[in-house]
C-alpha atoms as a PDB file:
ATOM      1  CA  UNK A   1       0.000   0.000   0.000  1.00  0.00           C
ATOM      2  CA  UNK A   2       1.341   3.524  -0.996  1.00  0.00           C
ATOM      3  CA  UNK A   3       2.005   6.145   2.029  1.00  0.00           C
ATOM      4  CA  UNK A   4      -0.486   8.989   1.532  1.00  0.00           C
ATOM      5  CA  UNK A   5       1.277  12.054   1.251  1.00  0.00           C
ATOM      6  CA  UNK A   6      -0.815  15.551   3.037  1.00  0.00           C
ATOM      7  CA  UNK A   7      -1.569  18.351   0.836  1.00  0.00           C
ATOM      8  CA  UNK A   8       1.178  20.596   1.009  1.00  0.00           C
ATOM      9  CA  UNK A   9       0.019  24.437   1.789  1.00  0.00           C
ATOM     10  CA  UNK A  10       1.881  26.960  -0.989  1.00  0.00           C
ATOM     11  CA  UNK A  11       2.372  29.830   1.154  1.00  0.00           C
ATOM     12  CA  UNK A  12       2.772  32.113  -1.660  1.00  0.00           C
ATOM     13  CA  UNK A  13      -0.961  31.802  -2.519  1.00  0.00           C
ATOM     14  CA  UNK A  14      -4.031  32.734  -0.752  1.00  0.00           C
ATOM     15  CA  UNK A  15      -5.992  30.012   1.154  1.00  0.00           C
ATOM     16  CA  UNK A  16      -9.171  31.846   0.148  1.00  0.00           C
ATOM     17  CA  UNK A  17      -9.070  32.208  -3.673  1.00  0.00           C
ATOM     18  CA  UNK A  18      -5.529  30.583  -5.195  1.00  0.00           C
ATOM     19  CA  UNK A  19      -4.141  33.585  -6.221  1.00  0.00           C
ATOM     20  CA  UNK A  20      -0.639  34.784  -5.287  1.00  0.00           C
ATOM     21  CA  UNK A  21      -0.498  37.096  -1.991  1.00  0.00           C
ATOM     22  CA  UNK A  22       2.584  38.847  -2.381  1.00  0.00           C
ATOM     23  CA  UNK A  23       3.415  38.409   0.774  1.00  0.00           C
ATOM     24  CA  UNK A  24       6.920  40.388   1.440  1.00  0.00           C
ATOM     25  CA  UNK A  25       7.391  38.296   4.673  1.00  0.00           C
ATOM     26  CA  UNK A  26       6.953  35.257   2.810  1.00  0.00           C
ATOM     27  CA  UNK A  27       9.587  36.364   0.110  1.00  0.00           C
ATOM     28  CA  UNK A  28      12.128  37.359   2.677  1.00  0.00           C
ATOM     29  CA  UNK A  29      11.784  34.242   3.534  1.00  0.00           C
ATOM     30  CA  UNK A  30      12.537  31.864   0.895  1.00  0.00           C
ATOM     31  CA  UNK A  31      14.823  34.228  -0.692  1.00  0.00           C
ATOM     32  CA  UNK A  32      16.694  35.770   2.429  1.00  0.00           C
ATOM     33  CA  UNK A  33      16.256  38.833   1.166  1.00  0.00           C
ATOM     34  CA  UNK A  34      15.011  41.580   2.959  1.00  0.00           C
ATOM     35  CA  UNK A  35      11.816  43.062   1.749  1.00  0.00           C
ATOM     36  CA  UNK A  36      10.061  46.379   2.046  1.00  0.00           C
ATOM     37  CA  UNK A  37       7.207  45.860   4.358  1.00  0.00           C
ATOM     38  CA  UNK A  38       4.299  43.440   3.378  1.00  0.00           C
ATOM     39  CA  UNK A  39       1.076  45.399   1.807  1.00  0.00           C
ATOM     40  CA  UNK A  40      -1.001  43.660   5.077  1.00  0.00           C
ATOM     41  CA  UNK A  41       0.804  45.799   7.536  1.00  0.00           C
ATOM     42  CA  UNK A  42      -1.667  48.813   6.594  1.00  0.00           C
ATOM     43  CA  UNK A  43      -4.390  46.885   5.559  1.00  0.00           C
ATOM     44  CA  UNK A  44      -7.755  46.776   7.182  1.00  0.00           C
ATOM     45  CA  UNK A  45      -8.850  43.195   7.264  1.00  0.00           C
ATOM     46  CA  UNK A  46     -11.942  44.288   8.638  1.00  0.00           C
ATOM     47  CA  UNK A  47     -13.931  43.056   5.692  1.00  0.00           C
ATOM     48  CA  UNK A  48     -11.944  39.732   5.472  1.00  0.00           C
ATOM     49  CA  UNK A  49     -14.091  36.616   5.742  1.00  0.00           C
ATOM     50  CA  UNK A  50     -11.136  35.011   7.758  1.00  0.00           C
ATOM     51  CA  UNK A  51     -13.479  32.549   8.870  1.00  0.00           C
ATOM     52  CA  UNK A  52     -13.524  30.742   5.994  1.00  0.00           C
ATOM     53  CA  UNK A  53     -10.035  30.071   5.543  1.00  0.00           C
ATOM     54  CA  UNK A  54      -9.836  26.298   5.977  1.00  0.00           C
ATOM     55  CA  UNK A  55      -8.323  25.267   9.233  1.00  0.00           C
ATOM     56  CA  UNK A  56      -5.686  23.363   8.000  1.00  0.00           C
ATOM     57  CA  UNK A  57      -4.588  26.496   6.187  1.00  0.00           C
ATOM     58  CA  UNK A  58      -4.519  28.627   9.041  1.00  0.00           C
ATOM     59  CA  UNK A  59      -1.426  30.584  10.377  1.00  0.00           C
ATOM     60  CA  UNK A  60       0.392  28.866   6.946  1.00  0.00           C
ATOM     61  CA  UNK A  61      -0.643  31.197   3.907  1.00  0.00           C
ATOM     62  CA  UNK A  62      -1.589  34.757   4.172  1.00  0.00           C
ATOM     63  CA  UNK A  63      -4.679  36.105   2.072  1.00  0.00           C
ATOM     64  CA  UNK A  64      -4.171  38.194  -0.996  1.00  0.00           C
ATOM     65  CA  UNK A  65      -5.223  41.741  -1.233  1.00  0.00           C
ATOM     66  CA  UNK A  66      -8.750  41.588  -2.857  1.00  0.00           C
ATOM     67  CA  UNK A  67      -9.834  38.528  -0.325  1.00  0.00           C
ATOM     68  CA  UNK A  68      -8.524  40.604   2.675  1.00  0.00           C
ATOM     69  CA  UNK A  69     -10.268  43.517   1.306  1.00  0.00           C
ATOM     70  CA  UNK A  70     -13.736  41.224   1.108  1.00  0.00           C
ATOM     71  CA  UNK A  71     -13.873  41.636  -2.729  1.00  0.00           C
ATOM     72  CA  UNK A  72     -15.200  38.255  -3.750  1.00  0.00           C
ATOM     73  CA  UNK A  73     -13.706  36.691  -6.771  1.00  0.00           C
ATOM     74  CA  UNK A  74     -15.258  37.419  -9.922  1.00  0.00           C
ATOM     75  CA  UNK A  75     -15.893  34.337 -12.228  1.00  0.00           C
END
């Protein structure tokens, strides 16, 4: 029987919609490189529907921009 691997989380994308977060912190990171600071330091997440980031997501991937912002995703 073959080992089930676990989803791997892509913190460069947004648990929310897929799309890539730019997150500064998270490119400092991998790259070792400092960064300005992140857009999410003055943003208001007051609109975000953090709830529905899916536990195992949480704390691992920041939202983008537009999902912070409560924008939904346009189809």
């Amino acid at each position: 029987m073959a080992a089930v691997l676990p989803d791997t989380i892509d913190a460069t994308r947004c648990p929310l919609c897929g799309e890539q977060n730019r997150c500064a912190m998270e490119v400092a990171r991998e790259t070792g490189e400092p960064q300005a600071p992140c857009w999410c330091m003055a943003a208001d997440f007051g609109n975000a529907p953090l709830a529905a980031v899916p536990q195992e997501k949480r704390g691992k991937a920041c939202i983008c921009a537009r999902c912070a912002a409560g924008t939904p995703v346009e189809s």
